[in-house]
Protein backbone atom coordinates (compact mmCIF):
# COMPACT_ATOMS: atom_id res chain seq x y z
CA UNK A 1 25.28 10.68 -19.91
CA UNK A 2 21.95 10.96 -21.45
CA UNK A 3 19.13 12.86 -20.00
CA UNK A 4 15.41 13.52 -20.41
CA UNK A 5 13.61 17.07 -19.71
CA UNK A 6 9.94 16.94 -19.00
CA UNK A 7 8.74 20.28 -20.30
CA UNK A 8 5.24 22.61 -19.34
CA UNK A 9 3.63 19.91 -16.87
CA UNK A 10 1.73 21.01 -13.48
CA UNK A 11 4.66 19.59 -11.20
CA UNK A 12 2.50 18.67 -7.74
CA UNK A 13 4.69 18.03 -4.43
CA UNK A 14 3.08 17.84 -1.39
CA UNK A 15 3.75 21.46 -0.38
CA UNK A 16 3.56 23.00 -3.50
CA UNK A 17 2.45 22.84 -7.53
CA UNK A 18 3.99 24.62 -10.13
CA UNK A 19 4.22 24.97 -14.09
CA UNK A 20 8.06 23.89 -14.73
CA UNK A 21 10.33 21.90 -16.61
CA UNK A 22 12.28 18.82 -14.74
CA UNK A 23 16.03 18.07 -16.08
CA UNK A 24 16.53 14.21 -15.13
CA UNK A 25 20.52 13.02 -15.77
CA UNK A 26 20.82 9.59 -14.89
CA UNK A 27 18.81 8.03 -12.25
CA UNK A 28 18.04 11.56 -10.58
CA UNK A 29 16.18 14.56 -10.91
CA UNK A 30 19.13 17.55 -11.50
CA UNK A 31 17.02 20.46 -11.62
CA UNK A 32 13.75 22.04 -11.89
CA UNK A 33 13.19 25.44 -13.01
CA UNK A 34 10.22 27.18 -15.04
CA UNK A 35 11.91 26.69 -18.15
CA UNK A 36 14.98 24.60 -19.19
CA UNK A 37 16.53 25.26 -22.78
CA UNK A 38 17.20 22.22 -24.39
CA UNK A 39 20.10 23.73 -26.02
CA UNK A 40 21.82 24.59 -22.59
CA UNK A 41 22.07 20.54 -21.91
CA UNK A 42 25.60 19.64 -22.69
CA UNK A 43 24.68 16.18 -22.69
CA UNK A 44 21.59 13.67 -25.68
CA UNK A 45 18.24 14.95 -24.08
CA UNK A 46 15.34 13.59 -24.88
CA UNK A 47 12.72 16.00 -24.43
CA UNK A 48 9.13 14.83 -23.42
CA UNK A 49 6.36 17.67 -24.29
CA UNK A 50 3.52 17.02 -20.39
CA UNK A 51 1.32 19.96 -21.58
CA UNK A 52 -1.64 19.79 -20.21
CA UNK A 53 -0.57 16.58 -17.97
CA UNK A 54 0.47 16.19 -14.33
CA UNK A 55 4.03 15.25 -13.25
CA UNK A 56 3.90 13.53 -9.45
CA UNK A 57 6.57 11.88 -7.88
CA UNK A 58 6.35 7.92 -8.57
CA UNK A 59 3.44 6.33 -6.30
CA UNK A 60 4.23 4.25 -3.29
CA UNK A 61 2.24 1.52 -2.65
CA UNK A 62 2.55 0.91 1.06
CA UNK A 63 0.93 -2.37 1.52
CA UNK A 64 1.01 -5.17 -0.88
CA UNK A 65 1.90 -9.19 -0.97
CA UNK A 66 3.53 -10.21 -4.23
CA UNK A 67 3.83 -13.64 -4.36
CA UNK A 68 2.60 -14.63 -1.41
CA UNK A 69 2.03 -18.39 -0.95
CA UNK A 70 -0.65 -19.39 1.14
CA UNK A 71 -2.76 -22.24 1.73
CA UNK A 72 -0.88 -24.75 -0.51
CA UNK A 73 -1.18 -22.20 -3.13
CA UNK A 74 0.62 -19.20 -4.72
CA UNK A 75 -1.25 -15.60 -5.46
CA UNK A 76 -1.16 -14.76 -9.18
CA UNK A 77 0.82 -11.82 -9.09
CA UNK A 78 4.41 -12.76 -8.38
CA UNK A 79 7.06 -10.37 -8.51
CA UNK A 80 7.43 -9.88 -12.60
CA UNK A 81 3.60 -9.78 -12.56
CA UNK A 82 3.26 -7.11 -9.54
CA UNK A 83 5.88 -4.82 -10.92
CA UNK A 84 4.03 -5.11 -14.85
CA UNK A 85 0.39 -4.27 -13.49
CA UNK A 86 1.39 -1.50 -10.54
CA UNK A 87 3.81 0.41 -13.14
CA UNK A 88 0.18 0.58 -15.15
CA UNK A 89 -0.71 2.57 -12.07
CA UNK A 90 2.38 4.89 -12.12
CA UNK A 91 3.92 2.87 -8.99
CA UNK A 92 7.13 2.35 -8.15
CA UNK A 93 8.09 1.73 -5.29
CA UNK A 94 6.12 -0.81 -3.25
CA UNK A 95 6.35 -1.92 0.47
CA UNK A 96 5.89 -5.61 0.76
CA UNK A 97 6.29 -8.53 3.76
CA UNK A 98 9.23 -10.83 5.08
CA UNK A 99 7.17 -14.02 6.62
CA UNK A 100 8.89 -14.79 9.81
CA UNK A 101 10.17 -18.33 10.04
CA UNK A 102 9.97 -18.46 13.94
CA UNK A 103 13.95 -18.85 13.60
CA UNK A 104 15.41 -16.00 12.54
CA UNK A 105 14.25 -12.87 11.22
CA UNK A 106 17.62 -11.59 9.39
CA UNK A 107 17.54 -15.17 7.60
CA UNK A 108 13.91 -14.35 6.70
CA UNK A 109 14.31 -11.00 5.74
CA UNK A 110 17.22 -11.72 3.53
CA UNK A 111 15.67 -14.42 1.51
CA UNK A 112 12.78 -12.43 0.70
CA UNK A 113 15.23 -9.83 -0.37
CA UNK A 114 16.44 -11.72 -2.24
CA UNK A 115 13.80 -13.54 -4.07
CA UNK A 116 12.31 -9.98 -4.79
CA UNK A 117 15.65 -8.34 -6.64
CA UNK A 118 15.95 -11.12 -8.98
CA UNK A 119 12.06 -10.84 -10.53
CA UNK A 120 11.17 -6.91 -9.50
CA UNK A 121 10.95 -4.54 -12.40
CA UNK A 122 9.88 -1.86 -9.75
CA UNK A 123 11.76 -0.84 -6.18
CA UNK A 124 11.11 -1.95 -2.93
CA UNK A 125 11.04 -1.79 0.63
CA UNK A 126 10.20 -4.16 3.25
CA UNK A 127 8.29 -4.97 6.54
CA UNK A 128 9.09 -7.63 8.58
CA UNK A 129 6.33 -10.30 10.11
CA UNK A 130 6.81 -10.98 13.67
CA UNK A 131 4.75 -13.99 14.71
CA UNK A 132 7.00 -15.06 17.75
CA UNK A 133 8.55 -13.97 21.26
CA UNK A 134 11.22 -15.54 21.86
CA UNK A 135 15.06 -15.37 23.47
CA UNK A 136 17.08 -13.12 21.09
CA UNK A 137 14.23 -11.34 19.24
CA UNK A 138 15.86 -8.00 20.79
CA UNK A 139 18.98 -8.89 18.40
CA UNK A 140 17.37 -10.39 15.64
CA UNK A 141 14.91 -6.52 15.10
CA UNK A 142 18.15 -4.44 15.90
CA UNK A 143 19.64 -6.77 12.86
CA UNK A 144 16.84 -6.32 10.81
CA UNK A 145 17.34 -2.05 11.42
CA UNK A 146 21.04 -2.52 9.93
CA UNK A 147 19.94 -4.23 7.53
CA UNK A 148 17.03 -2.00 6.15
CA UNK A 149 14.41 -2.52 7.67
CA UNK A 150 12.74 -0.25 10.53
CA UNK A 151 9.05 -1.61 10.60
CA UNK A 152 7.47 -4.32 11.88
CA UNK A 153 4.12 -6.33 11.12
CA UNK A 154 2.06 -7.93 14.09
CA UNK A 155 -1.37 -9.74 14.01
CA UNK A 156 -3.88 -9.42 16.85
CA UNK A 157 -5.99 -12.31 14.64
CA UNK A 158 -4.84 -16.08 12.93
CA UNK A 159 -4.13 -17.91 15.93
CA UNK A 160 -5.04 -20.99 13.58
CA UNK A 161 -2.38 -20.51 11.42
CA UNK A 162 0.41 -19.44 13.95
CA UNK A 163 0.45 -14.95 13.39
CA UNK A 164 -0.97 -14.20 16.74
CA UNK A 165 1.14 -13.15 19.84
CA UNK A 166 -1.29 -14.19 22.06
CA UNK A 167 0.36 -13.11 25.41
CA UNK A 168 -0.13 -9.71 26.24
CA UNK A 169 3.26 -9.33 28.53
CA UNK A 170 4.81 -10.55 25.04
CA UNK A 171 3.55 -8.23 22.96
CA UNK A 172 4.03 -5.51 25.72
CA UNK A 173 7.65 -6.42 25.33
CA UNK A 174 7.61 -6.24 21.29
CA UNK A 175 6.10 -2.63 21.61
CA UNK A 176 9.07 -1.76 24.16
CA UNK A 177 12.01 -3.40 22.09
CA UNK A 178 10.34 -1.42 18.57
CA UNK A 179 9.96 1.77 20.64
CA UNK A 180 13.33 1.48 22.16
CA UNK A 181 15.22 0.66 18.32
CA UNK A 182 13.04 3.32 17.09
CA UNK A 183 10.80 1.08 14.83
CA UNK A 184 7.58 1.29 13.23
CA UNK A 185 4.79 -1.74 14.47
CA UNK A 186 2.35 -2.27 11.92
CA UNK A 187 -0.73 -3.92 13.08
CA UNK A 188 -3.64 -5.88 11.23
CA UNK A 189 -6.56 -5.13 14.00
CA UNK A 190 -9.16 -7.42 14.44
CA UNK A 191 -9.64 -8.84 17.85
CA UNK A 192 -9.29 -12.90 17.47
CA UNK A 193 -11.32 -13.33 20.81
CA UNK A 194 -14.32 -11.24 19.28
CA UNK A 195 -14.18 -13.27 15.72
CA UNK A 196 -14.20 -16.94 18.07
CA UNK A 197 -17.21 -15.62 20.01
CA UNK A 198 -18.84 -14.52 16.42
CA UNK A 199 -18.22 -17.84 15.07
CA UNK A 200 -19.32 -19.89 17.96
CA UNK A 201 -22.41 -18.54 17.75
CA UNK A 202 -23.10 -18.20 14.10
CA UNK A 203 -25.62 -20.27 12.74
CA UNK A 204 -25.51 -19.92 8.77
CA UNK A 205 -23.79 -21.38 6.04
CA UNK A 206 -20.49 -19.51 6.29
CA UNK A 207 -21.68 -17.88 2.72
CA UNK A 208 -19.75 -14.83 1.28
CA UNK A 209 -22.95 -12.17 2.47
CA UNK A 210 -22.14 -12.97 6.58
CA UNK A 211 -18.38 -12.69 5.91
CA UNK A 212 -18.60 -8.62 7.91
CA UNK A 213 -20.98 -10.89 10.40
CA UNK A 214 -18.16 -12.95 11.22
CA UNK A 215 -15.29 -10.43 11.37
CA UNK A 216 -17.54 -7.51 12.58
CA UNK A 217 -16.39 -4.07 13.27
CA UNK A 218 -16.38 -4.16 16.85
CA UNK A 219 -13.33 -6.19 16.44
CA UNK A 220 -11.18 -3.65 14.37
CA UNK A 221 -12.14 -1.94 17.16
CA UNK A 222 -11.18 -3.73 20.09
CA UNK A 223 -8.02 -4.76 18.54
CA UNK A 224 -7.08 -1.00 17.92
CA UNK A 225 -8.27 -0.29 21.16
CA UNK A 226 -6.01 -2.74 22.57
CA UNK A 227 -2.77 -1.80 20.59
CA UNK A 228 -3.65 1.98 20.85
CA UNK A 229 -2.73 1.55 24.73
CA UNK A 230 -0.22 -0.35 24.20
CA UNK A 231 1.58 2.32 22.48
CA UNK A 232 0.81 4.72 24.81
CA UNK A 233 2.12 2.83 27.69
CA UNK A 234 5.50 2.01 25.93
CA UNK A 235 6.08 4.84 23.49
CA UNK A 236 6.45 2.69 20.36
CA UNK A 237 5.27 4.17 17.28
CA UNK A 238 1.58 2.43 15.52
CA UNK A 239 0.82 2.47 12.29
CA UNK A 240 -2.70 0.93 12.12
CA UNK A 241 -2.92 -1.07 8.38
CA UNK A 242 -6.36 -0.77 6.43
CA UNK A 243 -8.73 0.78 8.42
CA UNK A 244 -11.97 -0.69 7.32
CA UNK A 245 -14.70 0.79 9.82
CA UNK A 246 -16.10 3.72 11.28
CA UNK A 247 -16.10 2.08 14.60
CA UNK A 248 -12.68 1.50 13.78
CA UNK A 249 -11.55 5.07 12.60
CA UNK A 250 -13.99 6.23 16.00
CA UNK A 251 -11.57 4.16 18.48
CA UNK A 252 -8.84 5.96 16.33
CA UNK A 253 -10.03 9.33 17.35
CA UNK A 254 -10.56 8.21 20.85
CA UNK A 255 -6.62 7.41 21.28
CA UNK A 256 -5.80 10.67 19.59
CA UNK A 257 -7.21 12.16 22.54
CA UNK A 258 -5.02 10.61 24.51
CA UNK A 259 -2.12 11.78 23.11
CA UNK A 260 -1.01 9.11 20.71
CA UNK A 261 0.47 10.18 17.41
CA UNK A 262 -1.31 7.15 15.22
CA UNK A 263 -0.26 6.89 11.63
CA UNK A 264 -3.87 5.01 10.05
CA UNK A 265 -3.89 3.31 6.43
CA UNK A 266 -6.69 2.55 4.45
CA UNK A 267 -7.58 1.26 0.92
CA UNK A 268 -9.30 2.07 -1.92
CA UNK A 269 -11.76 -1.23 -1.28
CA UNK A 270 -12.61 -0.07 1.99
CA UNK A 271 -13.20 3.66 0.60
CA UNK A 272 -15.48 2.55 -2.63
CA UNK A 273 -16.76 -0.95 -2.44
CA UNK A 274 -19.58 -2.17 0.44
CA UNK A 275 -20.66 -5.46 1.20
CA UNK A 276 -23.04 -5.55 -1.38
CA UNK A 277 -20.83 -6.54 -3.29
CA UNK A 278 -20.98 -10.05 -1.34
CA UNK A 279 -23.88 -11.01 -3.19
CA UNK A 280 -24.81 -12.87 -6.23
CA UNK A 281 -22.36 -15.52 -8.13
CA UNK A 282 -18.99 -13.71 -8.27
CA UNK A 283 -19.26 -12.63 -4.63
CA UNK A 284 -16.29 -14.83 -3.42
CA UNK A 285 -13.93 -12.37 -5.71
CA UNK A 286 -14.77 -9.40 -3.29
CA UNK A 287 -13.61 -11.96 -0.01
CA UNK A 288 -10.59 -9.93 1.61
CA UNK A 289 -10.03 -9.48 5.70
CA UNK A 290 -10.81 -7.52 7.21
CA UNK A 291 -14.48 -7.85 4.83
CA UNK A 292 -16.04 -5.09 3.20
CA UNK A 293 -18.84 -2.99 5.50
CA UNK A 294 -21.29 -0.77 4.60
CA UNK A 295 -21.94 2.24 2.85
CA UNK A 296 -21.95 4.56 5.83
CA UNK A 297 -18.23 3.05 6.95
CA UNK A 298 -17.01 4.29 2.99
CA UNK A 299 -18.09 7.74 3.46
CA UNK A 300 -16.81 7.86 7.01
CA UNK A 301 -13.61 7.02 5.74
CA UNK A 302 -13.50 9.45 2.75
CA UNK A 303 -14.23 11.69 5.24
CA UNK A 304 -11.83 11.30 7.59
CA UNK A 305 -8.91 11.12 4.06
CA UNK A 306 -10.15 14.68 3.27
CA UNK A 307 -9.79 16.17 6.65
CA UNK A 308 -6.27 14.59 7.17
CA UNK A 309 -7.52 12.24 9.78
CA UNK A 310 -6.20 9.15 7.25
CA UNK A 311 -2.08 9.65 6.60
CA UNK A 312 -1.86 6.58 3.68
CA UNK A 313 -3.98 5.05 1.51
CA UNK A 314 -2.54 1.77 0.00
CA UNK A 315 -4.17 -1.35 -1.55
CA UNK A 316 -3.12 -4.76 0.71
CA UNK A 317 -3.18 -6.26 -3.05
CA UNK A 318 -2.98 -9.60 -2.79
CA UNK A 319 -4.24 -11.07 -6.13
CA UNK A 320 -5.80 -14.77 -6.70
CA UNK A 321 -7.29 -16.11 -10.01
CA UNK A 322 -10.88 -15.65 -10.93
CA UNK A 323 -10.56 -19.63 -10.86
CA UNK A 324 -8.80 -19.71 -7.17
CA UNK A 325 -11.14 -17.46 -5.88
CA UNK A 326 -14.61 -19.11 -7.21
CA UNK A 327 -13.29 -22.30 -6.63
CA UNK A 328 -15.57 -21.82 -2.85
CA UNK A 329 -18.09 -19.74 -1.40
CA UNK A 330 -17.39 -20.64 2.11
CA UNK A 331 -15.94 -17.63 3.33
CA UNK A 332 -12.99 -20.03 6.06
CA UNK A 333 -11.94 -21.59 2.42
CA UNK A 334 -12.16 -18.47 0.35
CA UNK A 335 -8.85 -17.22 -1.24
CA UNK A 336 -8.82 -13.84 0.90
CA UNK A 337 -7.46 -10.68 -1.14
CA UNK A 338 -7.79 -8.69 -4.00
CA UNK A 339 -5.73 -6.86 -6.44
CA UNK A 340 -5.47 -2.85 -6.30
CA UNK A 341 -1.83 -1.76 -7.18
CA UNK A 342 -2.80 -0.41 -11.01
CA UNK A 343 -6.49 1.10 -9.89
CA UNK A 344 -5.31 2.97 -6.80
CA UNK A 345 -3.97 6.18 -8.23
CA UNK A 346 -7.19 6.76 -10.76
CA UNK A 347 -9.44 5.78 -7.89
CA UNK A 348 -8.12 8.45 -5.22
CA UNK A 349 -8.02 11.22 -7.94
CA UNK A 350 -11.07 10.52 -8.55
CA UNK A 351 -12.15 12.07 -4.92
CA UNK A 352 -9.63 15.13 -6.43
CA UNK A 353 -11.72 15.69 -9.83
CA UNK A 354 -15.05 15.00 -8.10
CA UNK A 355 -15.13 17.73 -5.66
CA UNK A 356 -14.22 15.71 -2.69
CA UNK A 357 -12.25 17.91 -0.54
CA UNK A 358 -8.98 16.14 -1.74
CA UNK A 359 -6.59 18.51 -3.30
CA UNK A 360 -3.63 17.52 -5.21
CA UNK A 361 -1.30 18.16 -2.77
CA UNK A 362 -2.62 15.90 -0.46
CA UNK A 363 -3.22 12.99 -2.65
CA UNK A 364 -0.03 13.09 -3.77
CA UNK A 365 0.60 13.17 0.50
CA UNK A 366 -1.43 9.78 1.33
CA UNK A 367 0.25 8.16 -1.69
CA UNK A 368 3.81 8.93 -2.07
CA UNK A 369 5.23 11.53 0.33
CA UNK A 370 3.55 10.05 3.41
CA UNK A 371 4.63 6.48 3.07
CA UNK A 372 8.01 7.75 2.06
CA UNK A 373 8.41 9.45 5.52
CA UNK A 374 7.11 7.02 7.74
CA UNK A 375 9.21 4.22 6.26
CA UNK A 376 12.29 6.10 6.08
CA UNK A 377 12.06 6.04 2.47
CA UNK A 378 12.30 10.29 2.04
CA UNK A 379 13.72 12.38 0.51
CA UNK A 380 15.10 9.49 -2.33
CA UNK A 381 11.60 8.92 -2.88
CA UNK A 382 8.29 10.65 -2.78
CA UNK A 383 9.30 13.77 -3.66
CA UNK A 384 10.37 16.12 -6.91
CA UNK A 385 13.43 18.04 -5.75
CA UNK A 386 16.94 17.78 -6.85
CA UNK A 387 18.46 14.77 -5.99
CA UNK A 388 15.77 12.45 -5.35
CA UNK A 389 15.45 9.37 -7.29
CA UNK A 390 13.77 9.94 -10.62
CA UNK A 391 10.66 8.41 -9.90
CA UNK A 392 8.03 10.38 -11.62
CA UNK A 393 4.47 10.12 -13.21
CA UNK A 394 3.17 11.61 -16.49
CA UNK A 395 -1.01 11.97 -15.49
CA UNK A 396 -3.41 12.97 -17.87
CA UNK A 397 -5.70 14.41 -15.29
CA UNK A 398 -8.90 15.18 -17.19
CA UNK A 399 -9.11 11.24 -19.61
CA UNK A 400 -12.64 9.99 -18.39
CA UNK A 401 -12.36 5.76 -18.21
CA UNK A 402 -13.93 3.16 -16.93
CA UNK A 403 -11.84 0.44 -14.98
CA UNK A 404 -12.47 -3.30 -16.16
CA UNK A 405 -11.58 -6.57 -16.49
CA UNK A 406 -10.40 -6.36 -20.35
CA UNK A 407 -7.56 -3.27 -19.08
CA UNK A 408 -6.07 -4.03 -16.41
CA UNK A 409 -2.71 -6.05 -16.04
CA UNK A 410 -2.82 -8.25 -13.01
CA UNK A 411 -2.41 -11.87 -13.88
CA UNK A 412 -5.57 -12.37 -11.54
CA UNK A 413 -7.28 -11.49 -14.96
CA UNK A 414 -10.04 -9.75 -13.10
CA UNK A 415 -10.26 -6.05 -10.92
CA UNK A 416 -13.07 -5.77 -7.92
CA UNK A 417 -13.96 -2.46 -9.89
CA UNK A 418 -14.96 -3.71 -12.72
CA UNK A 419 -17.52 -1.10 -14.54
CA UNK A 420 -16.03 1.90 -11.99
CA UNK A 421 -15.52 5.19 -13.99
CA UNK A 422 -12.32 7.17 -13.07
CA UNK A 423 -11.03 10.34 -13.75
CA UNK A 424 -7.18 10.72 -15.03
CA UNK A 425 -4.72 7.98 -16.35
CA UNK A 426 -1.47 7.48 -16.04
CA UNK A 427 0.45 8.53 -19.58
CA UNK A 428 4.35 7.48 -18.28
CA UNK A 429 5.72 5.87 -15.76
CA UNK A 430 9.34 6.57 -14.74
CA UNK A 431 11.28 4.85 -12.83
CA UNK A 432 15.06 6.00 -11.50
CA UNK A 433 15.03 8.00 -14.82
CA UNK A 434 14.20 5.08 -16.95
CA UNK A 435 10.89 4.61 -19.18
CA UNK A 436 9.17 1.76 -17.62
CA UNK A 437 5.63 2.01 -18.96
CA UNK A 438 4.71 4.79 -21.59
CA UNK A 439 2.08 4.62 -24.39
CA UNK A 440 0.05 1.78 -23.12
CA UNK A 441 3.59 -0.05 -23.63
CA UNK A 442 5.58 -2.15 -20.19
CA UNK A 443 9.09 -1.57 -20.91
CA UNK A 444 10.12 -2.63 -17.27
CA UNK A 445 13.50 -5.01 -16.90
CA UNK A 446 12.82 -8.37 -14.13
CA UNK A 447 15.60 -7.97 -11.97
CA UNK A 448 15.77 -3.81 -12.19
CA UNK A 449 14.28 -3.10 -9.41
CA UNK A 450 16.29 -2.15 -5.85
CA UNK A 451 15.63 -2.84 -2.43
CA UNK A 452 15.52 0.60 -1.01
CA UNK A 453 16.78 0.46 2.63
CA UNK A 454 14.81 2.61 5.32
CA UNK A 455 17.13 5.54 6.10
């Protein structure tokens, strides 16, 4: 069996960081010690020289939507096209969505299982949409457990389009059935009664700029509000998905008082870009929900990263065409989503190299080890210790770039940080021990990637 040692890098874990080499036979890591003699290796090494580089376990996007169709349309990253632009980013592993088809969520989870192994180049995990109550749904989540899956997704918005449990004894019931089987509810919070009473009496032109006027903060945080007691009252465990607000990351703080253990996502839009980026002729491509806010919610929620109060950072990248995207500038007809898979490890070191308050350690927390727990995804990923899956990074931390539209790889052909400099690219991207991106070069294989099940 052939292997590959990765000599003299700065190995970072989440607990530790140390000069060593890492011995990879197969698809796992076999050893790490502070030096490994080539010669020693019974088995064809290849040895790869990470002086001067980083070696992180692979990145684990939490939150995306690959192929997601939507509004008689399809988003331009599918599944080949995910994998290509987030192993760019050194991911690989993302966590991704099973609609549900009102029916039966085993059928739905396993045909988006399915759909994803043929086409992913990268590994993945799943959450599982649950827009319904209904006779049976007890089953059809412990099902879902056995097969893999052990979190849910719930709206507290989109009545129009069918995603909102709208009666609270339901939803009561969800949160008892998930706390009961031991599952993880994910919730998108924005209170639909609060966006209806902002619409109703809106009197503009529905134009890209009033988009945080119409899905204001005080509705993130209502909604978390609403969930947060929810939890408390039934013991289910809440993971709150892309915390976009102070207000929001304030209502947070106020349940934490309480006594509920709330695992809180963000993203790298909500952390660097502010709603003046709604302006001028491109500002449809910045259209996501919840919207962008203002400068003062960014550096709240950098913040509250660097002091631990934020446990993931993913990207909710959900990528549309320049063309699909411009094609309105009413914000109800607007594409909503953006791409973020490739940018979001050179974006969150850059709060590392800039004297932020993030150390290693803890990025490497918010975007691999973290999500790995939570999701039952640990110790076979997010980590570098014997026997976990060889997922690993090759960083150059100190290469000064600037993010743009001509070099980045999502088929959207565009990134909403265009003109952004970061700090540190990713040199190699590994992925169960095989070279998936390295040089500048995608070597990834459609069809390669796994559906990790949640242990």
């Amino acid at each position: 069996m052939s292997c590959i040692l990765i000599q003299n890098g700065l190995l970072i874990d989440t607990e530790w960081k140390r000069r060593a080499d890492i011995l990879v036979r197969g698809s796992k890591i076999v050893r790490i010690a502070p030096h490994i003699d080539p010669s020693t290796i019974p088995d064809n090494v290849t040895q790869v020289h990470a002086d001067g580089m980083l070696v992180l376990p692979g990145i684990i996007d939490a939150h995306t939507h690959y192929h997601l169709v939507s509004r008689g349309t399809v988003t331009a990253d599918s599944f080949r096209e995910g994998s290509r632009a987030a192993s760019y980013g050194g991911v690989t592993t993302v966590i991704d969505f099973a609609d549900d088809d009102r029916k039966s969520l085993p059928d739905s989870l396993r045909a988006r299982v399915d759909a994803m192994g043929e086409e992913m180049s990268i590994d993945f995990s799943l959450h599982q949409g649950v827009y319904a109550f209904r006779p049976g749904l007890a089953d059809e989540l412990e099902r879902i457990k056995a097969m893999g899956v052990k979190a849910v997704k719930l709206f507290t918005t989109y009545k129009d389009v069918g995603y909102l449990i709208e009666n609270r004894d339901e939803l009561r019931s969800i949160f008892a059935m998930c706390a009961k089987l031991d599952m993880m509810i994910c919730v998108h919070c924005e209170d639909d009664a609060v966006i209806a009473a902002a619409a109703a009496s809106y009197k503009g032109d529905y134009q890209p700029a009033d988009h945080p006027v119409l899905r204001p903060a005080r509705a993130e945080a209502l909604a978390i509000a609403s969930v947060g007691d929810l939890a408390l009252e039934t013991g289910a465990r809440l993971y709150i998905v892309h915390l976009s607000s102070r207000e929001g990351l304030e209502t947070v703080r106020r349940l934490r008082e309480k006594g509920l253990d709330v695992i809180v996502e963000t993203t790298p839009h909500y952390l660097f870009l502010n709603r003046s980026k709604l302006e001028g002729p491109d500002a449809s491509l910045y259209v996501m929900t919840p919207p962008l806010r203002d400068e003062e919610d960014n550096l709240a929620l950098q913040e509250a990263l660097c002091n631990g109060e934020i446990q993931v950072v993913a990207t909710d990248h959900c990528s549309f065409t320049r063309a699909q995207k411009l094609e309105s500038r009413d914000v109800r007809t607007i594409y909503p989503g953006i791409p973020g898979s490739e940018e979001l490890l050179p974006l969150i070191h850059n709060l590392v190299a800039n004297g932020a308050l993030l150390t290693l350690n803890e990025m490497v927390n918010v975007l691999s080890t973290g999500p790995a727990k939570y999701f039952g995804l640990y110790p076979q990923k997010g980590t570098l210790r014997e026997g976990s899956d060889a997922d690993i990074v090759i960083f150059n931390p100190d290469l000064s770039w600037t993010l743009s539209n001509d070099n980045i790889h999502s088929e959207c052909g565009y990134t909403p940080y265009d003109g952004m400099p970061v700090i540190g690219r990713v040199v190699m991207t590994y992925l169960r021990g095989r070279l998936i991106m390295g040089s500048g070069l995608y070597l990834g294989i459609p069809g390669d990637g796994r559906f990790i099940k949640a242990r």
